[in-house]
Protein backbone atom coordinates (compact mmCIF):
# COMPACT_ATOMS: atom_id res chain seq x y z
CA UNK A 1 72.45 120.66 149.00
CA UNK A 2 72.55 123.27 152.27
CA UNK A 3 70.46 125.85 150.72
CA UNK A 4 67.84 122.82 149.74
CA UNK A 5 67.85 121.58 153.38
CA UNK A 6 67.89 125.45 154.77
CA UNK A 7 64.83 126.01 152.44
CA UNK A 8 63.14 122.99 153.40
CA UNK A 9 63.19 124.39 157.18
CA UNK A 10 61.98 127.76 156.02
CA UNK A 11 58.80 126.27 154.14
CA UNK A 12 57.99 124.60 157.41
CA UNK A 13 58.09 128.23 158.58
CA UNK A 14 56.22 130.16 156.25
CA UNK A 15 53.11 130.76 158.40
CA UNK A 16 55.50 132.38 160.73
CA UNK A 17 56.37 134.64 158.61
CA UNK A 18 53.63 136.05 157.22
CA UNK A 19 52.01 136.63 160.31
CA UNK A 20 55.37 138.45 161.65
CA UNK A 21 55.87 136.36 164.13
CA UNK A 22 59.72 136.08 163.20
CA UNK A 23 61.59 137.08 159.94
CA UNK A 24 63.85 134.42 157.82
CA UNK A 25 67.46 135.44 159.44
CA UNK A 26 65.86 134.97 162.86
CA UNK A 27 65.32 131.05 161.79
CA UNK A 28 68.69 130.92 159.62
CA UNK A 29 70.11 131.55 163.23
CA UNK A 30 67.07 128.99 164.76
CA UNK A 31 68.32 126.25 161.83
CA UNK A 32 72.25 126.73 161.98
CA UNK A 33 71.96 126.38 165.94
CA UNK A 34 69.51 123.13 165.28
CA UNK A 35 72.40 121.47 163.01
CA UNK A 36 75.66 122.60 165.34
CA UNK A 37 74.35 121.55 168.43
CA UNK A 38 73.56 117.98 167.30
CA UNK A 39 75.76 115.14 165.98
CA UNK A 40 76.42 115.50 162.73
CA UNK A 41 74.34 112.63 160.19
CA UNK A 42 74.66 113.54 157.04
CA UNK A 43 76.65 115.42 154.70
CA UNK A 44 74.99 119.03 155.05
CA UNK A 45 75.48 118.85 159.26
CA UNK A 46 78.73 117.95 158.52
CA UNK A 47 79.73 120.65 156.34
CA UNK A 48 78.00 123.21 158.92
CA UNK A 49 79.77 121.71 161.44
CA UNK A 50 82.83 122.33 159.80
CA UNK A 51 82.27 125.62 158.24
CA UNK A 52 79.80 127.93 160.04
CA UNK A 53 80.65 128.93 164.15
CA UNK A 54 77.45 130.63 165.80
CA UNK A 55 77.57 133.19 168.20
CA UNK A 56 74.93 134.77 170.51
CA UNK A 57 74.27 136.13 173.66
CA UNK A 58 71.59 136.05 176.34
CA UNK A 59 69.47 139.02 174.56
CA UNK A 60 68.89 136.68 171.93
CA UNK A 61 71.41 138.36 169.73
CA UNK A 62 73.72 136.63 167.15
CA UNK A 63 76.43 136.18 164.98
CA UNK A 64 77.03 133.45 161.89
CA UNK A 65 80.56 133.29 161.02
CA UNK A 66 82.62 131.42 158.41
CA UNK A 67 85.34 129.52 159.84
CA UNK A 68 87.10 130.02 155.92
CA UNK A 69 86.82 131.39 153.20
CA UNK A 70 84.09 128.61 151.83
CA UNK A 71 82.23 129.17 155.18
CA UNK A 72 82.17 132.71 154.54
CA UNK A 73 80.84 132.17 151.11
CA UNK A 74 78.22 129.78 152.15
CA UNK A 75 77.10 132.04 155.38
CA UNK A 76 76.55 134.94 152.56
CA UNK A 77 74.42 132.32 150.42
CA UNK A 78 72.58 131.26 153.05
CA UNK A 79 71.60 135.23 154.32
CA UNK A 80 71.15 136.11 150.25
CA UNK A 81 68.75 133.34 150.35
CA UNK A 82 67.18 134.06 153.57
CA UNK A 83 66.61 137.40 153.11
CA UNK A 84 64.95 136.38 148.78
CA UNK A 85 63.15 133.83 150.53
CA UNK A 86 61.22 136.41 152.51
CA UNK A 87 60.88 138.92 149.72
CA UNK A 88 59.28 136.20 147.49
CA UNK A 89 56.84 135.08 150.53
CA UNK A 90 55.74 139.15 150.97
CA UNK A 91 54.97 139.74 147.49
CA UNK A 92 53.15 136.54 147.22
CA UNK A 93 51.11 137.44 149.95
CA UNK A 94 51.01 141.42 148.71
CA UNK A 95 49.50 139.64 145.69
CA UNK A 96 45.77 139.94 146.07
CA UNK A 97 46.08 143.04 148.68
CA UNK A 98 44.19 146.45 147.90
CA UNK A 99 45.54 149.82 149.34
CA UNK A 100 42.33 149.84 151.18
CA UNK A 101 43.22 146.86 153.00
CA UNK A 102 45.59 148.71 154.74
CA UNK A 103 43.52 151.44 156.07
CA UNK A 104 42.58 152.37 159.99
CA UNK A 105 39.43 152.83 160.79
């Protein structure tokens, strides 16, 4: 139910990430922040609410915590799938590539 929401957001993101304009643990941070800092509606924001604490600092850095042991879990799942979700988009877009496309001129 999280990881379907989470991967919802990402496929609204995928242009983004081809181009490199950010990578998919940049918006796991973007999305966690999104749910936490509004009232919870449903079920998933609830459960994020409850589990996951978000840290960062002015430099843009951050950390996703569990607040348990299940938040722990579920902040691995959601960086396993983060970090799949962007393998699968590369190779999909590695798909059709040539070494020459890669060359300087």
């Amino acid at each position: 139910m999280i990881l379907k929401e989470f991967s919802k957001y990402l496929q609204n993101k995928n242009k983004d990430i081809i181009n490199g304009k950010t990578t998919t643990t940049k918006l796991l941070c973007e999305w966690i922040r999104y749910v936490i800092y509004k009232n919870p509606k449903n079920h998933v924001d609830k459960i994020v609410h409850r589990e996951i604490m978000l840290a960062e600092n002015k430099s843009g850095d951050f950390l996703i915590l569990g607040k348990s042991d299940s938040g722990r879990v579920l902040v691995n799942a959601l960086y396993n799938y983060a970090l799949s979700y962007e393998h699968y988009i590369m190779s999909k877009w590695l798909e059709n590539k040539k070494p020459s496309d890669f060359e300087h001129s």
